[in-house]
Structures are given as C-alpha cells and as structure tokens.
Protein backbone atom coordinates (compact mmCIF):
# COMPACT_ATOMS: atom_id res chain seq x y z
CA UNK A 1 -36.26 -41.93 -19.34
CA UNK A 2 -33.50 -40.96 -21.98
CA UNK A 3 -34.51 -37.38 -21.66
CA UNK A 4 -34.19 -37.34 -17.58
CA UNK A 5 -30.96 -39.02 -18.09
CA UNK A 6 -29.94 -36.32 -20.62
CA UNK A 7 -30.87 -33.70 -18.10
CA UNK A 8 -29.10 -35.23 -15.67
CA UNK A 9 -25.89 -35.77 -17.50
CA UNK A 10 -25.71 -32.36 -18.71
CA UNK A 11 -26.83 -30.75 -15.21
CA UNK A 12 -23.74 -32.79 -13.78
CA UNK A 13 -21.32 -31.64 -16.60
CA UNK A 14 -22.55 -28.01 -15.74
CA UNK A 15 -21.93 -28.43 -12.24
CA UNK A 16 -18.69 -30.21 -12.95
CA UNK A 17 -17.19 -27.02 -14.99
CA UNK A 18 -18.36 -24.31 -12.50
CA UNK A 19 -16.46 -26.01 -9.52
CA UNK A 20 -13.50 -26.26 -12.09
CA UNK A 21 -14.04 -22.74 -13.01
CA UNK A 22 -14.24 -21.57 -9.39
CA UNK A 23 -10.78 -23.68 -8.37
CA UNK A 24 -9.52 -22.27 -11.56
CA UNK A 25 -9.84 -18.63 -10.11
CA UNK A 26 -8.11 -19.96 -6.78
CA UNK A 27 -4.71 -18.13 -7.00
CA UNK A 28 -3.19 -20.44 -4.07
CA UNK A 29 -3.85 -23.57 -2.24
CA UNK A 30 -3.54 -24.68 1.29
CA UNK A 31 -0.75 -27.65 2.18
CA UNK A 32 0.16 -29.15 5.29
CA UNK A 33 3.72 -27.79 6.44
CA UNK A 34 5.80 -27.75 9.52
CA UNK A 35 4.46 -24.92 10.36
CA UNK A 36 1.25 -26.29 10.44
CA UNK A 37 -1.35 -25.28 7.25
CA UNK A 38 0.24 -22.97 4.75
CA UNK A 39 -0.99 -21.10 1.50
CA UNK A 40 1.09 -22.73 -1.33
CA UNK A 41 1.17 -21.61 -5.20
CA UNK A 42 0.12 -23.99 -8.06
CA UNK A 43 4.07 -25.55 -7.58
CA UNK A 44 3.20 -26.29 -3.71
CA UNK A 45 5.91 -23.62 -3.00
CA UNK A 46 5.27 -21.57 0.74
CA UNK A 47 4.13 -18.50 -0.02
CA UNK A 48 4.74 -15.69 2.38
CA UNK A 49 4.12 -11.81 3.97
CA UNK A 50 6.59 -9.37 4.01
CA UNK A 51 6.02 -7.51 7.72
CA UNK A 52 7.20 -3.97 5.82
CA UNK A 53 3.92 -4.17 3.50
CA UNK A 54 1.40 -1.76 4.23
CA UNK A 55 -2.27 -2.91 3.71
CA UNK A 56 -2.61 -3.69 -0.11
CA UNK A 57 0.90 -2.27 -1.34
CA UNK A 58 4.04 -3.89 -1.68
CA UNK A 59 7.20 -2.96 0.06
CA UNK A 60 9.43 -5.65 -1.49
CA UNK A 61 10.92 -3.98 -5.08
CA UNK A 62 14.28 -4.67 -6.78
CA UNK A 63 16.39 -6.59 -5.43
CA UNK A 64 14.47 -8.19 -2.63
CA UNK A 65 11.84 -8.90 -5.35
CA UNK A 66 14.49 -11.33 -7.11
CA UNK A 67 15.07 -13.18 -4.00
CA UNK A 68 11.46 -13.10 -3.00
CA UNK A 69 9.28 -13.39 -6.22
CA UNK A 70 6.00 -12.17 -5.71
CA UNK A 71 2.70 -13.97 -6.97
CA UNK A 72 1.77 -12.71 -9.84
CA UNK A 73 -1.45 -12.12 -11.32
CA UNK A 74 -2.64 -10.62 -14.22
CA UNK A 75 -4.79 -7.65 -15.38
CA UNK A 76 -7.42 -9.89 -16.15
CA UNK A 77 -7.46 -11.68 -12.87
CA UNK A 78 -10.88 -11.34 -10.42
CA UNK A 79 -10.31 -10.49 -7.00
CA UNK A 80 -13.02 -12.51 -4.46
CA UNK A 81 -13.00 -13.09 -1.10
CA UNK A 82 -10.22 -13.14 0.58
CA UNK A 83 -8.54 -12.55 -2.41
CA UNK A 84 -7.07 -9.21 -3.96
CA UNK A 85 -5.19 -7.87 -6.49
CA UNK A 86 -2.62 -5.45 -6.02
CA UNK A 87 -0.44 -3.18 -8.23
CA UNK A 88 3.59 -3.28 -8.05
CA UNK A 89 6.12 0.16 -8.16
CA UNK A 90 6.77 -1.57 -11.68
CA UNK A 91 3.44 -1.72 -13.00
CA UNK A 92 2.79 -5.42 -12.33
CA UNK A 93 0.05 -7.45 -10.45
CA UNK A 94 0.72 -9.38 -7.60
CA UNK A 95 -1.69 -11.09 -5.42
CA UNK A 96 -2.88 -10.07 -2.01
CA UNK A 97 -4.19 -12.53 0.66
CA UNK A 98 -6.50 -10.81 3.27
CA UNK A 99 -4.67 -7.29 1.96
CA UNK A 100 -1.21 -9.08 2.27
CA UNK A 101 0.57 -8.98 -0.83
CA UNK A 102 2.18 -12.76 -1.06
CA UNK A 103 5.59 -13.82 -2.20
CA UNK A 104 7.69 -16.86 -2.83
CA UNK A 105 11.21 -17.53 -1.44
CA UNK A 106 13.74 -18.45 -4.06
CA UNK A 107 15.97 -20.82 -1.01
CA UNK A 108 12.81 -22.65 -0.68
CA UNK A 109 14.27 -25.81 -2.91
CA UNK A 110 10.97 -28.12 -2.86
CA UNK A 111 7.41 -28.19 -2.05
CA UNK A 112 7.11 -28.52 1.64
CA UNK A 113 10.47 -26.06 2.57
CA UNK A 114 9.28 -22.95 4.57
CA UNK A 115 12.93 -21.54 4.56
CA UNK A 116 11.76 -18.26 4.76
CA UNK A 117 9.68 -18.31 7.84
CA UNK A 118 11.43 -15.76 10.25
CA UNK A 119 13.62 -14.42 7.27
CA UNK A 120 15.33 -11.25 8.37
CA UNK A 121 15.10 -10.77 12.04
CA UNK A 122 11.44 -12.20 11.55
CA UNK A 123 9.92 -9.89 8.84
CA UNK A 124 8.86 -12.54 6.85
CA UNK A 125 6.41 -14.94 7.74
CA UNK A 126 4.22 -18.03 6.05
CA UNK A 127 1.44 -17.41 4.92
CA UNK A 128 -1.47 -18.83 6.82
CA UNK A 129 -5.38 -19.88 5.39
C-alpha cells in the first residue's frame, strides 16, 4: 500500500510540474475586456497588433517602440503553437501571436484599459485568443 501511494504521490508531483512548466512557457494570457477576450501579459496589460507589421517582422522601431513596448522574449525562449518568436531592427526578441508581433500601450494605466484599441486612425488593434 505505501509503495502505490508513493507512486501515486510522485506521479501527481510529476504531473503537477509539467502543467507548471507548460504555463510557464505561456508568454501571454487571455482576460476578459470590453472588448470582449483579450491576450494580456503576465501584468494583465492589453497587448496589441500594429496593422503596419508584415507577417513575422516588426514595423514599430524608435520612437513608436517607447510608446508601444513590445513583448519581449528572450533568445532562449521556445516558440509553440501559436506562438513565435521574432527578431527586432535592434537585435531584440519580441513575441509574435499567430505571426503578429505583440505590443503593450504605455496610456494603458491598469489591467483591464484597452486604450489603444483603434490607436492611430485604427492601426492598432487588441489582440484577440
């Protein structure tokens, strides 16, 4: 009996770390927003896309990088799904959602603001699961 528990407990601990390691590798989340479901970062910030992106490359540089910060990710970060990693004009890594490079929006005060929706004669939008 003590060895089935033992099993047990260690095949649940097992299980318990992989689903912690696959959330782990989750760059975003998805909230509940006026604008219906949104991607969010780690903060609950909106994230958004940038309508002058091309597939998998980034548009936003400079200046309009400041004022929309993209999400960053790492050289060490694994793409999956969805999901993709993209390189910056500066060398950095931002990630992509469905080839969509993602951003935040630094007027968006508080989890739950989508500010930026419609940004710029609509060029930016939320980003959407």
């Amino acid at each position: 009996m003590l060895k089935t528990f033992s099993r047990m407990a260690l095949a649940a601990l097992f299980a318990g770390l992989a689903s912690t390691a696959v959330l782990a590798a989750e760059p975003a989340m998805t909230a509940d927003s006026a604008k219906g479901k949104i991607l969010t970062d780690h903060k609950g910030m909106a994230l958004y896309t940038f309508d002058k992106d091309s597939q998998g490359k980034s548009a936003c540089n400079g200046k309009c990088a400041e004022n929309w910060p993209p999400l960053a990710a790492t050289s060490s970060d694994t793409a999956a799904g969805a999901w993709t990693v993209v390189t910056r004009d500066d060398g950095g890594k931002q990630w992509a959602y469905k080839g969509k490079p993602l951003y935040a929006f630094v007027k968006d005060a508080k989890p739950g603001d989508v500010v930026g929706d419609g940004f710029m004669n609509g060029v930016w939008h939320v980003a959407k699961p």
